[in-house]
Protein backbone atom coordinates (compact mmCIF):
# COMPACT_ATOMS: atom_id res chain seq x y z
CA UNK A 1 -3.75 -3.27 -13.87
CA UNK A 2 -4.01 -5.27 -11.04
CA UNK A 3 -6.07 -4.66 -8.37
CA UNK A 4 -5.58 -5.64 -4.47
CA UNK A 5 -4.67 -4.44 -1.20
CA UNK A 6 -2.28 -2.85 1.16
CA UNK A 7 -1.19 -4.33 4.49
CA UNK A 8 1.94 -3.72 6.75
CA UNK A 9 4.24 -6.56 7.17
CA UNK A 10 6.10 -6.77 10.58
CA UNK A 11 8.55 -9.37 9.27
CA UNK A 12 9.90 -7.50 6.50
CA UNK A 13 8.75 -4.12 8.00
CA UNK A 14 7.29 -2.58 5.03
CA UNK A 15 3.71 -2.23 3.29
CA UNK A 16 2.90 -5.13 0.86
CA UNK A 17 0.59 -5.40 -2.19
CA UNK A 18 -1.31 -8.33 -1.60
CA UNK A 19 -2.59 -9.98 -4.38
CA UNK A 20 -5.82 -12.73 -4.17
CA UNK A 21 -4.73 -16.00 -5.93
CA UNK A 22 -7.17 -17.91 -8.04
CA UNK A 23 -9.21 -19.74 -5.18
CA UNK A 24 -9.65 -16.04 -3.41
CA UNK A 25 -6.95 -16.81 -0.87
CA UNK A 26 -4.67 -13.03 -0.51
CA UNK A 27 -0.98 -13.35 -0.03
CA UNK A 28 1.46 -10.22 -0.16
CA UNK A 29 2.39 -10.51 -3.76
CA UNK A 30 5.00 -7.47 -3.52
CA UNK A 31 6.97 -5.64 -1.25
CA UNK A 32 6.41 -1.50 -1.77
CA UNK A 33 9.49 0.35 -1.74
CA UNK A 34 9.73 4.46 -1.40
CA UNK A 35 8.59 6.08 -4.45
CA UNK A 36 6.74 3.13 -6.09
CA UNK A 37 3.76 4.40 -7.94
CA UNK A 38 -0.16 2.79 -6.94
CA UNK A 39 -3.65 3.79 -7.10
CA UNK A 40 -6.00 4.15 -4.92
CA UNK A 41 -9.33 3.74 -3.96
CA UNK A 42 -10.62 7.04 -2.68
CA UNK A 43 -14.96 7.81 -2.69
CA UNK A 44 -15.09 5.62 -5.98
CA UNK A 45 -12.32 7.21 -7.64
CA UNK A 46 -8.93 5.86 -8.60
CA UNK A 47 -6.57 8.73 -7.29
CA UNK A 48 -2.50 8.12 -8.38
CA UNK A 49 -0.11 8.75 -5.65
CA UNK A 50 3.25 6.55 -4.46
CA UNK A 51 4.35 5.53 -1.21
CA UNK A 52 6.73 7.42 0.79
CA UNK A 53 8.57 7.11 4.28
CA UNK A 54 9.33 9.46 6.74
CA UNK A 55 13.20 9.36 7.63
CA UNK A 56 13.60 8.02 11.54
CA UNK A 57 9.95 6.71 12.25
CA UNK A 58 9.63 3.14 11.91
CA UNK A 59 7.25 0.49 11.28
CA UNK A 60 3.77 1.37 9.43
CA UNK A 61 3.94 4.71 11.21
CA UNK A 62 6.42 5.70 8.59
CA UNK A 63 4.79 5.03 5.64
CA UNK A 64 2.52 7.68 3.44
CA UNK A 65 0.40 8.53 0.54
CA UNK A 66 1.72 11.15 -1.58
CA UNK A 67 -0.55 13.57 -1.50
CA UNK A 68 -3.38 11.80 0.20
CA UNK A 69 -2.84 12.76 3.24
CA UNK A 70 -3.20 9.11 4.56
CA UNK A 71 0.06 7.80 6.98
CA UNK A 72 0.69 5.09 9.27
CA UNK A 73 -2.34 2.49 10.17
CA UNK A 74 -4.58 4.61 7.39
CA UNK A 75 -2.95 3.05 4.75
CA UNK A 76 -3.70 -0.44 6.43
CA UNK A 77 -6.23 -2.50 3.55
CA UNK A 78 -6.59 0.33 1.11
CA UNK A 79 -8.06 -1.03 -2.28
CA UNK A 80 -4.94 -0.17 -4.47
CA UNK A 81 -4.00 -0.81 -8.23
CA UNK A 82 -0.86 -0.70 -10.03
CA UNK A 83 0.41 -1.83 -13.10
């Protein structure tokens, strides 16, 4: 598993899983699409969900956590996981 963060992208207009390379510097390693499956962090336990839209919102406002009941700007630097 790797572990990093989420962050909203307003170039490609979508949530990212950034990544920290070997000298600690984070870049947004990959792009999350609807349904893609992550962990999260969540009171020091690792709770599965994937990321869904909500049809005609847009930007980070129309992203959320399955189940989590985190959407929009909550989502912003969320310690995630995923395979």
């Amino acid at each position: 598993m790797r572990t990093g963060y989420l962050k909203y992208n307003e170039d490609t207009r979508r949530y990212h899983f950034w990544l920290a390379d070997s000298r600690g510097c984070w870049y947004p390693d990959i792009p999350l699409h609807c349904g893609d499956c992550i962990e999260i962090q969540v009171k020091s336990k690792w709770t599965p969900t994937r990321i869904e839209a909500e049809w005609g919102k847009h930007g980070a406002d129309a992203y959320y956590l399955d189940g989590t009941g985190l959407h929009g700007w909550d989502l912003e630097d969320i310690e995630a996981r995923m395979p």
